[in-house]
PDB file of N, CA and C in Angstrom:
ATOM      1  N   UNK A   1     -10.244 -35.912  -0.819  1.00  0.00           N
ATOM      2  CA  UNK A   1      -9.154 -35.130  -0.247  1.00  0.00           C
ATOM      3  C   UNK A   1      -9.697 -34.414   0.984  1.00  0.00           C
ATOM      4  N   UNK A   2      -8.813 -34.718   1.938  1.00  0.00           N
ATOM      5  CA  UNK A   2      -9.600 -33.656   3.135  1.00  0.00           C
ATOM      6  C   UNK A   2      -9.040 -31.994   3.160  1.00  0.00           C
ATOM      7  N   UNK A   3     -10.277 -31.318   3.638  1.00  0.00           N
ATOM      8  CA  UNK A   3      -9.726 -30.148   3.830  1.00  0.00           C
ATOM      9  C   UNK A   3      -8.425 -29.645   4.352  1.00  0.00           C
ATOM     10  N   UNK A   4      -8.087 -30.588   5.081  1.00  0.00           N
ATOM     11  CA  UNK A   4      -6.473 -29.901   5.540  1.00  0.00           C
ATOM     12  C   UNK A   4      -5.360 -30.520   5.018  1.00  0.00           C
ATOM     13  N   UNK A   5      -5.454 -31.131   3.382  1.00  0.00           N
ATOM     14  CA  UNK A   5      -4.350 -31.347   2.788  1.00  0.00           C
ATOM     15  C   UNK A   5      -4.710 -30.425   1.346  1.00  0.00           C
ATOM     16  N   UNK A   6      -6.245 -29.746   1.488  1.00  0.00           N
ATOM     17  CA  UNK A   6      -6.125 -28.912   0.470  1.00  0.00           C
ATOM     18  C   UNK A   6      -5.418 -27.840   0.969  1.00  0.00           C
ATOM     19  N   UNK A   7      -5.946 -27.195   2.100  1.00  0.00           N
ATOM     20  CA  UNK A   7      -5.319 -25.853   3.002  1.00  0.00           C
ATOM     21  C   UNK A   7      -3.863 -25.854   2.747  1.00  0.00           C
ATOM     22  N   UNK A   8      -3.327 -27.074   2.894  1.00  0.00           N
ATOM     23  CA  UNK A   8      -1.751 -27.180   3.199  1.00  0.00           C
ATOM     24  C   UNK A   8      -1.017 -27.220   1.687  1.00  0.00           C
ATOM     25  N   UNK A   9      -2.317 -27.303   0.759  1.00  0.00           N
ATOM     26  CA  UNK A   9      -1.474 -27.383  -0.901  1.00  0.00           C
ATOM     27  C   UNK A   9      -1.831 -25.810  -1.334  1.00  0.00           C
ATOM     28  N   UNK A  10      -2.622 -25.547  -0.605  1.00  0.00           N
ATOM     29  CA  UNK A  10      -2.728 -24.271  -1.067  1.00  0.00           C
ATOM     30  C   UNK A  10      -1.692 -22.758  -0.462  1.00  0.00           C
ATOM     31  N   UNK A  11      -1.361 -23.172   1.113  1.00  0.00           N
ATOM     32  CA  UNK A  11      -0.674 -22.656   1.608  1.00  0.00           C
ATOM     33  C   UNK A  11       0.932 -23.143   0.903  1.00  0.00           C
ATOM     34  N   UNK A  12       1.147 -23.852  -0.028  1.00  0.00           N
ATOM     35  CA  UNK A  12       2.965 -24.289  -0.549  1.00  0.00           C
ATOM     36  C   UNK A  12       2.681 -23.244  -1.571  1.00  0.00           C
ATOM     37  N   UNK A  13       1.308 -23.597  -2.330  1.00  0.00           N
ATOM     38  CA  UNK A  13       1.053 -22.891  -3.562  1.00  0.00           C
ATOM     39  C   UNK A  13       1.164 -21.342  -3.312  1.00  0.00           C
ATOM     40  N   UNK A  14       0.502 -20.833  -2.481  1.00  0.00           N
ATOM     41  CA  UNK A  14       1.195 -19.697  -2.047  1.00  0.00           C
ATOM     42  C   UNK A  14       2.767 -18.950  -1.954  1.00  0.00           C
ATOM     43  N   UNK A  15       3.059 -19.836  -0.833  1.00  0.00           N
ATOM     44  CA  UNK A  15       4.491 -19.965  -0.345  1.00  0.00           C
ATOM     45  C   UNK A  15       5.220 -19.416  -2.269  1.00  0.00           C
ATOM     46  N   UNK A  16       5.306 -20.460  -2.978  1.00  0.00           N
ATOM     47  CA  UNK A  16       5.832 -20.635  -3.994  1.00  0.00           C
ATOM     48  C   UNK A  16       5.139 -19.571  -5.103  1.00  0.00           C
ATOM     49  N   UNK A  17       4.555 -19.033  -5.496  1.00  0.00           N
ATOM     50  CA  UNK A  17       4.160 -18.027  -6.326  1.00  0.00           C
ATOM     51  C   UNK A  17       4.323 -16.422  -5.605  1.00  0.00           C
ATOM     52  N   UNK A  18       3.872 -16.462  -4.161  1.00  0.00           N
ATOM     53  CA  UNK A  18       4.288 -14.810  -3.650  1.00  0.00           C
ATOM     54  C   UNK A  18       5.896 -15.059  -3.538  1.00  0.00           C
ATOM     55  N   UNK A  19       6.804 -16.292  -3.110  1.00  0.00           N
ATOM     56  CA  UNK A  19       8.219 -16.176  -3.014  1.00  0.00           C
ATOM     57  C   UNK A  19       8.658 -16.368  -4.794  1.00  0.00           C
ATOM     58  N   UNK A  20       7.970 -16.809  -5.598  1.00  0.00           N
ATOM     59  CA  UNK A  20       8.880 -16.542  -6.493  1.00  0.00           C
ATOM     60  C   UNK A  20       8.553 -14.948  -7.188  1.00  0.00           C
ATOM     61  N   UNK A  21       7.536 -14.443  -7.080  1.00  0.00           N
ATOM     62  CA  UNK A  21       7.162 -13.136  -7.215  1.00  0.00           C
ATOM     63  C   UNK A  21       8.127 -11.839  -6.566  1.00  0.00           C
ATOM     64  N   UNK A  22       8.401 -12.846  -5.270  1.00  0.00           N
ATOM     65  CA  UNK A  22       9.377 -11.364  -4.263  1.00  0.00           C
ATOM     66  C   UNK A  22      10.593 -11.563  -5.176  1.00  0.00           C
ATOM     67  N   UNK A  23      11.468 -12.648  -5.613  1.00  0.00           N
ATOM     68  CA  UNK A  23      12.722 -13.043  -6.011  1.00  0.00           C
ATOM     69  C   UNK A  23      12.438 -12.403  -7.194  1.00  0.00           C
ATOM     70  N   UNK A  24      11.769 -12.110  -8.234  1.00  0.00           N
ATOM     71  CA  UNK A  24      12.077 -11.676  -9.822  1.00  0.00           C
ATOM     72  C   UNK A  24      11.541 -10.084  -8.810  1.00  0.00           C
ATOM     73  N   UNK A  25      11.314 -10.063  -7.895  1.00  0.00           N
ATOM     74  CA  UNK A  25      11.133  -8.038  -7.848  1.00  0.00           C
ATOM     75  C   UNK A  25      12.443  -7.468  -7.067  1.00  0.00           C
ATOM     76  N   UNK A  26      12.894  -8.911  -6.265  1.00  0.00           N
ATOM     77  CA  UNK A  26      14.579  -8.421  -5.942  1.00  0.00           C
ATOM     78  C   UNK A  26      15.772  -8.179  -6.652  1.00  0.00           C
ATOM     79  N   UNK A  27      14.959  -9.286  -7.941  1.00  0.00           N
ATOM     80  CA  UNK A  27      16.486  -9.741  -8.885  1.00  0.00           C
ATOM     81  C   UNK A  27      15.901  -8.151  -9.920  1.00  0.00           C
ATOM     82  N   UNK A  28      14.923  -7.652 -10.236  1.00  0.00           N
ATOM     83  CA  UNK A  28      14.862  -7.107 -10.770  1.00  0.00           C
ATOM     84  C   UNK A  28      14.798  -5.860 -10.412  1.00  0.00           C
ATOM     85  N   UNK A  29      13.983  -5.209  -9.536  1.00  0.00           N
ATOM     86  CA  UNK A  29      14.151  -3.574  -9.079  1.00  0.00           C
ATOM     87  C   UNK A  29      14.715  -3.490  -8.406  1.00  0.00           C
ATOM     88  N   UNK A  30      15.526  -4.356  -7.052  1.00  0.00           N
ATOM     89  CA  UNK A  30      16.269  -4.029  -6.602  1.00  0.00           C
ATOM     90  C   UNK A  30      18.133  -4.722  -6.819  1.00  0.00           C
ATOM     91  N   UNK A  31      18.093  -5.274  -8.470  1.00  0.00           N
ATOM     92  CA  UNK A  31      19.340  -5.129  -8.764  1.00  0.00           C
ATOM     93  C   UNK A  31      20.007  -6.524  -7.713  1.00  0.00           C
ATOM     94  N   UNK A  32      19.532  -7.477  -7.562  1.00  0.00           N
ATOM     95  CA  UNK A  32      19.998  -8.010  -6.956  1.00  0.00           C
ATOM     96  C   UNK A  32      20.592  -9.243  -7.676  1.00  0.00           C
ATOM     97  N   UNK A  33      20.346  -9.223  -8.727  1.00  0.00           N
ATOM     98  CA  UNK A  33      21.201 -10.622  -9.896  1.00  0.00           C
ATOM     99  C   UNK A  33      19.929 -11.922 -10.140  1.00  0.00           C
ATOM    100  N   UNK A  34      20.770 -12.250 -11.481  1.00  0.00           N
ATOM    101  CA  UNK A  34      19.929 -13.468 -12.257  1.00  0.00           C
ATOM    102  C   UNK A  34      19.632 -14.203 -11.392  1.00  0.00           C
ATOM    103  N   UNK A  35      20.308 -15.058 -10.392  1.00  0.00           N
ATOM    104  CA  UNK A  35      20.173 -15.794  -9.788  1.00  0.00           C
ATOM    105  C   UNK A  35      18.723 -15.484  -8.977  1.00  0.00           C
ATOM    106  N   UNK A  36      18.639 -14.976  -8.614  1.00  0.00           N
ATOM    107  CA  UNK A  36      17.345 -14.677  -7.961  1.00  0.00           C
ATOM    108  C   UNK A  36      15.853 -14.370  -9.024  1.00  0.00           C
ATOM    109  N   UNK A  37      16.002 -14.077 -10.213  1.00  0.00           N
ATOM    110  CA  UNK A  37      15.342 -14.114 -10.735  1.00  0.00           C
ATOM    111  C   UNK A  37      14.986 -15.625 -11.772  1.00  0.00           C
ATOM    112  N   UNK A  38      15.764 -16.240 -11.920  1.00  0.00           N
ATOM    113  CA  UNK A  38      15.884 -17.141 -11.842  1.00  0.00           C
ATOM    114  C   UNK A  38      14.986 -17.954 -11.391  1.00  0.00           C
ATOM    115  N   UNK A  39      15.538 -18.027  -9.885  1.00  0.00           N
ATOM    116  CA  UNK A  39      14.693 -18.609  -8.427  1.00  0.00           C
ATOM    117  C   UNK A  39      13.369 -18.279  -8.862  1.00  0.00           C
ATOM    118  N   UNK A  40      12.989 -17.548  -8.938  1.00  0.00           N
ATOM    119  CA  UNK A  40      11.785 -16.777  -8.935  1.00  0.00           C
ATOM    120  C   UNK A  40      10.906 -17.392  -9.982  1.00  0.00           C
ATOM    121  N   UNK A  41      11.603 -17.478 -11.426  1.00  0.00           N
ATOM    122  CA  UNK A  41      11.139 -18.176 -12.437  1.00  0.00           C
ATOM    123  C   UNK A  41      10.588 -19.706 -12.034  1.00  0.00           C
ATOM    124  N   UNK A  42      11.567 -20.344 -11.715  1.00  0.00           N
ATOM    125  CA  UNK A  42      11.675 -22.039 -11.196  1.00  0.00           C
ATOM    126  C   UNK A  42      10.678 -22.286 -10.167  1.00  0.00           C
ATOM    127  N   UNK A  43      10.491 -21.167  -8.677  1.00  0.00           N
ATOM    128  CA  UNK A  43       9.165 -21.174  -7.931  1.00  0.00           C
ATOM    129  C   UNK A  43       7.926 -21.141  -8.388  1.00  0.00           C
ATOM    130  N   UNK A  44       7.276 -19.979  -9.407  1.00  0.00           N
ATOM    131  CA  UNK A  44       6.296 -19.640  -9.931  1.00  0.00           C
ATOM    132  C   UNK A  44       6.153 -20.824 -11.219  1.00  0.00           C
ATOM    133  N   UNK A  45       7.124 -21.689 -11.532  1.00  0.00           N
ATOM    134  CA  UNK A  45       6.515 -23.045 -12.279  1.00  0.00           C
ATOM    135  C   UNK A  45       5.982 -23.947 -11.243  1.00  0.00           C
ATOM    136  N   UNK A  46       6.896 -24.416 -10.326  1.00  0.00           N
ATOM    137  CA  UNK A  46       6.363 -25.466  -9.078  1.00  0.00           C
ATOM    138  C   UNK A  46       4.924 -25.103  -8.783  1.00  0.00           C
ATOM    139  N   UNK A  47       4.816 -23.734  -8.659  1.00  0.00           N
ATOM    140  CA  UNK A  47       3.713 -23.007  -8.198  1.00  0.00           C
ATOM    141  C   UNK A  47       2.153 -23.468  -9.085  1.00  0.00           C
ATOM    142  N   UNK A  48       2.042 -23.636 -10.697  1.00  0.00           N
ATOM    143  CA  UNK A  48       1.726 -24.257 -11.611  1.00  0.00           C
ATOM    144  C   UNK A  48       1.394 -25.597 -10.607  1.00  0.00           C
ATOM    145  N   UNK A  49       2.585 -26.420 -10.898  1.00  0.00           N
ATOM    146  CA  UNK A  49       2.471 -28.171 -10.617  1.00  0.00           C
ATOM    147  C   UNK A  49       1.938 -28.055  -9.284  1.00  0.00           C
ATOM    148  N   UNK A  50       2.028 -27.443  -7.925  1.00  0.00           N
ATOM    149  CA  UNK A  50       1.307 -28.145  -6.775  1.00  0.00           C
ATOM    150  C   UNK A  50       0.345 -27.315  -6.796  1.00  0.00           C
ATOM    151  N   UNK A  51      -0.607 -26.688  -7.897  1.00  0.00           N
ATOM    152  CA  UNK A  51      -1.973 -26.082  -8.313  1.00  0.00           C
ATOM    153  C   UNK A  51      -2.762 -27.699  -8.355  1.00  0.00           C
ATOM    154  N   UNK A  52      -2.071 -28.163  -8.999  1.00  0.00           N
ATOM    155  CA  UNK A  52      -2.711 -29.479  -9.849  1.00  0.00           C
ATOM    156  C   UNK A  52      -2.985 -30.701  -9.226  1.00  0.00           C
ATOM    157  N   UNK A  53      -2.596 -30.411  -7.890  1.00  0.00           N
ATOM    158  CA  UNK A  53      -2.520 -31.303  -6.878  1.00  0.00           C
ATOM    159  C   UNK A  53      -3.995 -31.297  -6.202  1.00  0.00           C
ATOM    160  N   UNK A  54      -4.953 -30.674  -6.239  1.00  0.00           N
ATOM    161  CA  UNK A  54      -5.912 -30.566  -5.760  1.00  0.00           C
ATOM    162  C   UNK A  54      -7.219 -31.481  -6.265  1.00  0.00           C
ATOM    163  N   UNK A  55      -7.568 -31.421  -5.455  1.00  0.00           N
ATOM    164  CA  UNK A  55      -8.536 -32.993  -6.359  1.00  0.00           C
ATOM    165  C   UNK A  55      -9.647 -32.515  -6.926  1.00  0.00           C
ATOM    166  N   UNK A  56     -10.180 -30.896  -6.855  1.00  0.00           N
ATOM    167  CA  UNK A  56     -11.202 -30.525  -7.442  1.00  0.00           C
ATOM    168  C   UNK A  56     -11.276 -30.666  -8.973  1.00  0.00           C
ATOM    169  N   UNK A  57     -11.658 -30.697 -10.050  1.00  0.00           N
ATOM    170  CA  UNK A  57     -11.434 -30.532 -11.498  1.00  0.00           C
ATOM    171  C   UNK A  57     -11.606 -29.306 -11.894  1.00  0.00           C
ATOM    172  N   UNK A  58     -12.163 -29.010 -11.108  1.00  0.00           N
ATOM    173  CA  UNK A  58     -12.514 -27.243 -11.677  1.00  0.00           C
ATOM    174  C   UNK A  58     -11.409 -25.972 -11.910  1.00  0.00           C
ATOM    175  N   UNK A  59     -10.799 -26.409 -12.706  1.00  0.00           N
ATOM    176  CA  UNK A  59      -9.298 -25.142 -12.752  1.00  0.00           C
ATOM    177  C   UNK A  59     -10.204 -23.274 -12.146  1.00  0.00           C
ATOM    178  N   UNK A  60     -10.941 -23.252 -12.988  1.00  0.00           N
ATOM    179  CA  UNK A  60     -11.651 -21.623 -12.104  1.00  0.00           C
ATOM    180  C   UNK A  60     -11.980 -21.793 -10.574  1.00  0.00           C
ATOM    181  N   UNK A  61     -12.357 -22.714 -10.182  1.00  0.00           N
ATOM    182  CA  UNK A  61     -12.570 -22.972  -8.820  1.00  0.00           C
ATOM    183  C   UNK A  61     -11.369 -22.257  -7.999  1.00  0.00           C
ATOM    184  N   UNK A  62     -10.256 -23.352  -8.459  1.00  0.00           N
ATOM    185  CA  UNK A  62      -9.230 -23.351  -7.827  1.00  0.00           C
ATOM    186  C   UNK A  62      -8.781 -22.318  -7.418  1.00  0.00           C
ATOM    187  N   UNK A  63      -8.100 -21.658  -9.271  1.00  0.00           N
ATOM    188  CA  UNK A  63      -7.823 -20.053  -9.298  1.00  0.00           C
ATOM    189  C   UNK A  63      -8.406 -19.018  -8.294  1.00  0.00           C
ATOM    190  N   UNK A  64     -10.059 -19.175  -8.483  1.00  0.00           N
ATOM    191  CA  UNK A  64     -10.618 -18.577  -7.462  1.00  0.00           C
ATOM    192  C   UNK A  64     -10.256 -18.556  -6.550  1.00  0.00           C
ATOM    193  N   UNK A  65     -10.678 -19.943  -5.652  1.00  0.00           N
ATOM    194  CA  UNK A  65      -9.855 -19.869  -4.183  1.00  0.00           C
ATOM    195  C   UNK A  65      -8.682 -19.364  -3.574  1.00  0.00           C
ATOM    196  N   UNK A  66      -7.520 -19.883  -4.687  1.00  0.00           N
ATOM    197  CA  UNK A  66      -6.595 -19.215  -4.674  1.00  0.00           C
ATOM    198  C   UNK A  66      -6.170 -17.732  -4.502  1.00  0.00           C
ATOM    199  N   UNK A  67      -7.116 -17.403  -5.101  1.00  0.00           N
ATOM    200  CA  UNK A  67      -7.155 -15.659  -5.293  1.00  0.00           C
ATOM    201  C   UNK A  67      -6.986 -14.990  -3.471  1.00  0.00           C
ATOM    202  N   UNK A  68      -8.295 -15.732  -2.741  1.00  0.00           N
ATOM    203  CA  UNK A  68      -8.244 -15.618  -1.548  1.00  0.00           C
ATOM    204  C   UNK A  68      -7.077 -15.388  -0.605  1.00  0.00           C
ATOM    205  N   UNK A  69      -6.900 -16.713  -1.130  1.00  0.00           N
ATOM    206  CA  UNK A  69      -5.388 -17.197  -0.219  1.00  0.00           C
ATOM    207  C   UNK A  69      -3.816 -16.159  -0.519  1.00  0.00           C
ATOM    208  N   UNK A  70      -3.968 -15.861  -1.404  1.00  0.00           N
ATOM    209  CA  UNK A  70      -2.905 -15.078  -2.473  1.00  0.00           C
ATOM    210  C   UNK A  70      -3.271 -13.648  -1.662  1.00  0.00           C
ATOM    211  N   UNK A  71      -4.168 -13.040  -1.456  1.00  0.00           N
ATOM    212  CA  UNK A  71      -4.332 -11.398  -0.917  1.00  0.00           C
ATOM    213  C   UNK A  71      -3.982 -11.729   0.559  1.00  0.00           C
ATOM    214  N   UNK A  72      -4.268 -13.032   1.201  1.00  0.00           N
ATOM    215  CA  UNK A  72      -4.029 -12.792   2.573  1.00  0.00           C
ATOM    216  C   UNK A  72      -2.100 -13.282   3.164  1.00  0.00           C
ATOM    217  N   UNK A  73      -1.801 -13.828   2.106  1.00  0.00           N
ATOM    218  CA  UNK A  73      -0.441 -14.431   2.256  1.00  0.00           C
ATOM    219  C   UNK A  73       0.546 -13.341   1.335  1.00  0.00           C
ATOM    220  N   UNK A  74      -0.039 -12.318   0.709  1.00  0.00           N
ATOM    221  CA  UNK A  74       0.829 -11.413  -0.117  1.00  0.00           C
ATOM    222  C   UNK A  74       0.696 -10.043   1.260  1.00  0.00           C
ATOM    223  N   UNK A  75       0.331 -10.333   1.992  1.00  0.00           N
ATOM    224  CA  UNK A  75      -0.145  -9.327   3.137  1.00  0.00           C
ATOM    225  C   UNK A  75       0.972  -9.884   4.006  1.00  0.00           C
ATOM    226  N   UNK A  76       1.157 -11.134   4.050  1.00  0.00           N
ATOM    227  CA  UNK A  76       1.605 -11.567   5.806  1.00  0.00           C
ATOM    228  C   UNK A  76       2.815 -11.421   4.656  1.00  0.00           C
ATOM    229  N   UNK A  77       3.638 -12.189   3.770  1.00  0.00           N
ATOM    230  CA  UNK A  77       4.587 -12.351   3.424  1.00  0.00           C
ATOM    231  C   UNK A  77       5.285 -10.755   3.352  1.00  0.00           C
ATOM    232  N   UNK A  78       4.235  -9.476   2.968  1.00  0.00           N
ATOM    233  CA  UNK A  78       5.241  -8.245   2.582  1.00  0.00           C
ATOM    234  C   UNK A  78       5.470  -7.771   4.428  1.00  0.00           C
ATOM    235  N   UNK A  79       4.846  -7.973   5.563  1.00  0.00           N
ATOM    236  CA  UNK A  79       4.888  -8.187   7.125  1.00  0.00           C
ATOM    237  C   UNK A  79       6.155  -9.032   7.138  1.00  0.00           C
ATOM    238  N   UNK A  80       6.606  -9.751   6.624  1.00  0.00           N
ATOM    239  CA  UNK A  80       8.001 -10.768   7.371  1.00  0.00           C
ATOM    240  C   UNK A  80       9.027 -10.469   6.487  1.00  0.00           C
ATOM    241  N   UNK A  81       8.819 -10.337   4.952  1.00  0.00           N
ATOM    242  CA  UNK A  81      10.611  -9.949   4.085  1.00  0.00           C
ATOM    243  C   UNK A  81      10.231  -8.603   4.084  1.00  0.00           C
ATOM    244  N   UNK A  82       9.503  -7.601   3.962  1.00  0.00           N
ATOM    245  CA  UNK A  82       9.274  -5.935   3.746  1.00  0.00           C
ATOM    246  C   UNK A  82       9.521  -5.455   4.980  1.00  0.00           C
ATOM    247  N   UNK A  83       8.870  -5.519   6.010  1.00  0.00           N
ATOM    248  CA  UNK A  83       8.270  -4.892   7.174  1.00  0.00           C
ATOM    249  C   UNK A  83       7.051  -4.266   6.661  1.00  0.00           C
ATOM    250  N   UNK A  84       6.130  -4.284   5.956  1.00  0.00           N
ATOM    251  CA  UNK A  84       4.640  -4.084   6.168  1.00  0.00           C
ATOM    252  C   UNK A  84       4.025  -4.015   7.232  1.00  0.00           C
ATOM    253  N   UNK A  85       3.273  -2.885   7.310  1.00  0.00           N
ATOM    254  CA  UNK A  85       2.443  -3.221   8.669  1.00  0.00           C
ATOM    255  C   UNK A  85       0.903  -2.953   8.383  1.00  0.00           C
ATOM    256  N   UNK A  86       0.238  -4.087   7.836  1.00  0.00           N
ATOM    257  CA  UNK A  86      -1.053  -3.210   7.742  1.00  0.00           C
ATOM    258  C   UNK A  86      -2.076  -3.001   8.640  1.00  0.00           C
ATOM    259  N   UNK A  87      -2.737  -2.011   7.960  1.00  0.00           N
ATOM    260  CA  UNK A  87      -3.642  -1.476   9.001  1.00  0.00           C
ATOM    261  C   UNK A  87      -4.939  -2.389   9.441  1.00  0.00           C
ATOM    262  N   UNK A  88      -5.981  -2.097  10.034  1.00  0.00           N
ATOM    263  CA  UNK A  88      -6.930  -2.807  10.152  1.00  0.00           C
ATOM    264  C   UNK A  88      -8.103  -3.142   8.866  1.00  0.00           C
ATOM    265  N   UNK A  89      -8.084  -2.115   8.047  1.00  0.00           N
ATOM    266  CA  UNK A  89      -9.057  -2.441   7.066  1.00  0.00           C
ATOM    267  C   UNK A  89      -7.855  -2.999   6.118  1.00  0.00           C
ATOM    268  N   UNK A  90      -6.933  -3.146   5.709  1.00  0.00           N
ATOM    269  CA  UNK A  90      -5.978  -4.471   5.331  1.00  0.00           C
ATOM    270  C   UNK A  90      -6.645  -5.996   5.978  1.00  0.00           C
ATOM    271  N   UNK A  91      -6.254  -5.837   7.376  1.00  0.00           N
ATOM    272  CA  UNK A  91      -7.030  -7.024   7.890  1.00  0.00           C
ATOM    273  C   UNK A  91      -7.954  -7.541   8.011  1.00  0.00           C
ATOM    274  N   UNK A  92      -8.878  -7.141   7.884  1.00  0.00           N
ATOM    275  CA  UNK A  92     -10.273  -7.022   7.853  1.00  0.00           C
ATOM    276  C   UNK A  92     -10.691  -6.987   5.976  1.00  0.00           C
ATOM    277  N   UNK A  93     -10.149  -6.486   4.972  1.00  0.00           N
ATOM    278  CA  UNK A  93      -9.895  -7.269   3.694  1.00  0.00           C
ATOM    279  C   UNK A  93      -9.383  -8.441   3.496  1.00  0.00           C
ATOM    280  N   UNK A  94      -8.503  -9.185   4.126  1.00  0.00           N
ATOM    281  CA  UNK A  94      -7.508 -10.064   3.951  1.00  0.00           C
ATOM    282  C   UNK A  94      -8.808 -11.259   4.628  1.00  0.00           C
ATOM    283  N   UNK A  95      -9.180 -11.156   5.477  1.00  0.00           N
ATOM    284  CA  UNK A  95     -10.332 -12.013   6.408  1.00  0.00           C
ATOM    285  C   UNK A  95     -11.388 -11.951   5.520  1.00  0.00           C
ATOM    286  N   UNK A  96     -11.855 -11.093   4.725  1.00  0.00           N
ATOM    287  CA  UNK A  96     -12.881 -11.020   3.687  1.00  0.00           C
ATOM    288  C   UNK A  96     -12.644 -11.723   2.844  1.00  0.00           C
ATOM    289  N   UNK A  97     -11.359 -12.004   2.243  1.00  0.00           N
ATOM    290  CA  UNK A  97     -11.012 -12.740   0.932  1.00  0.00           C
ATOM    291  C   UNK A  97     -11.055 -14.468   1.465  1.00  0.00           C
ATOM    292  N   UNK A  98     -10.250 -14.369   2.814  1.00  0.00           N
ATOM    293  CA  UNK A  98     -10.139 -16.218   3.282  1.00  0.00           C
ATOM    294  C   UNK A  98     -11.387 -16.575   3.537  1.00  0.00           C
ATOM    295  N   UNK A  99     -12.688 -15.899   3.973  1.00  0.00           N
ATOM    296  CA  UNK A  99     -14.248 -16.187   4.551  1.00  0.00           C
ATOM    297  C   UNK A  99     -14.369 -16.859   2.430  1.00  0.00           C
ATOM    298  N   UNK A 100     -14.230 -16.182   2.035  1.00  0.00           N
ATOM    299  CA  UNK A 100     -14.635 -16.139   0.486  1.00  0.00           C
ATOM    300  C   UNK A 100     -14.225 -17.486  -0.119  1.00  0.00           C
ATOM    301  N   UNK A 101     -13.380 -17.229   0.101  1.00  0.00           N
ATOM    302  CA  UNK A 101     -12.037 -18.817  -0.798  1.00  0.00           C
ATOM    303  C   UNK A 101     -13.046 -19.589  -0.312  1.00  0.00           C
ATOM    304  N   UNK A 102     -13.285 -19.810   1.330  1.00  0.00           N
ATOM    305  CA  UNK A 102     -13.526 -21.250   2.146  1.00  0.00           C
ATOM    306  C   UNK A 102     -15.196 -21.346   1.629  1.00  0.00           C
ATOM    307  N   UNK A 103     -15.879 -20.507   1.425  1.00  0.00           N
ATOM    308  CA  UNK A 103     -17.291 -20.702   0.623  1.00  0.00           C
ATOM    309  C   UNK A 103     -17.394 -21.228  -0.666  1.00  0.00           C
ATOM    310  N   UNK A 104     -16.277 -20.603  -1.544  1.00  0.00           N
ATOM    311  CA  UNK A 104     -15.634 -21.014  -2.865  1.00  0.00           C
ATOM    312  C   UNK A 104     -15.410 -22.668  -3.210  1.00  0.00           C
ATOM    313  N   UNK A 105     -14.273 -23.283  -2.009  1.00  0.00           N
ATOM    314  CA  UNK A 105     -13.686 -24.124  -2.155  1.00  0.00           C
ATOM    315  C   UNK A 105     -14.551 -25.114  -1.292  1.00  0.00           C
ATOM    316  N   UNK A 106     -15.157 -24.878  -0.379  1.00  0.00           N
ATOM    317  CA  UNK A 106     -15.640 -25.412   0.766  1.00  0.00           C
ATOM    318  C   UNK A 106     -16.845 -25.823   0.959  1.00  0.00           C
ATOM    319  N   UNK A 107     -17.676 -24.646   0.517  1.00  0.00           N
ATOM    320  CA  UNK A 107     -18.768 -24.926   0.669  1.00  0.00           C
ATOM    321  C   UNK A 107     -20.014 -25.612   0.369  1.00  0.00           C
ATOM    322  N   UNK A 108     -21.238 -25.862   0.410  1.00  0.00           N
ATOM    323  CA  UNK A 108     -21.519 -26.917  -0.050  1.00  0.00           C
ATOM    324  C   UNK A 108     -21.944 -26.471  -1.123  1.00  0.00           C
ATOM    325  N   UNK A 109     -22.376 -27.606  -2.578  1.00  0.00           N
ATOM    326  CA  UNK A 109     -22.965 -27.650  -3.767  1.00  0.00           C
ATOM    327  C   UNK A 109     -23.924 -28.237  -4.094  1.00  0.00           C
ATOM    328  N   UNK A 110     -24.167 -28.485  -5.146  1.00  0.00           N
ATOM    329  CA  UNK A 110     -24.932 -29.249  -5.682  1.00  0.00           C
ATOM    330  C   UNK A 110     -24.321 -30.476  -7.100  1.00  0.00           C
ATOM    331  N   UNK A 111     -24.489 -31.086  -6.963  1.00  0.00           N
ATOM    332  CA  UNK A 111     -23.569 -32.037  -8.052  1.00  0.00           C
ATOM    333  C   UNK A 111     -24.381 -32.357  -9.335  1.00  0.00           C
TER     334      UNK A 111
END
C-alpha cells in the first residue's frame, strides 16, 4: 500500500468518526433530533470498516496512528463547524501528534 492511499484512508477515517462524533453532540446537547444522531451512529460504524482498510495487521498500530490524525483533524474540524481558533501551542501540539503518527505508521522497522 503506498503511503498516500494510507494518508487518504486515514484522512475518510477521520472525516467519519470526528463527523459522526459532531452529529450525536448536535443531536444530543444541542437538541437537534434523532436524525442526526443517528447519522452520527451510522458514520462512527463506517469509521470501524475504512479502519480495516489499511494493509498494516497491527490493529494497535493503527489505533495509534490514528490517535495522531484524530487530535489534528478534531482541531481543524472544531475551526470550520465551531469557529475554533486555536492558539499556537494548539498548533504546535497538533504538529507534535502528526510528526508522531508518521514515525508510528511510517517509519522504519525491523521485521
Amino acid at each position: 500500500m503506498t503511503v498516500a492511499r494510507s494518508v487518504a484512508l486515514f484522512a475518510i477515517a477521520a472525516h467519519l468518526e470526528i463527523g459522526g462524533a459532531w452529529l450525536g453532540w448536535q443531536g444530543i446537547r444541542e437538541h437537534k433530533g434523532w436524525i442526526r444522531i443517528g447519522s452520527g451512529v451510522i458514520a462512527l460504524g463506517l469509521y470501524a470498516v475504512v479502519a480495516t482498510f489499511q494493509s498494516d495487521d497491527n490493529f494497535g498500530r493503527i489505533l495509534a496512528t490514528y490517535g495522531g490524525i484524530f487530535v489534528a483533524g478534531s482541531i481543524a474540524w472544531g475551526m470550520v463547524a465551531g469557529g475554533y481558533r486555536p492558539d499556537r501551542y494548539d498548533v504546535i501540539r497538533a504538529r507534535v501528534c502528526l510528526a508522531g503518527m508518521a514515525v508510528i505508521m511510517y517509519g522504519p522497522r525491523r521485521n
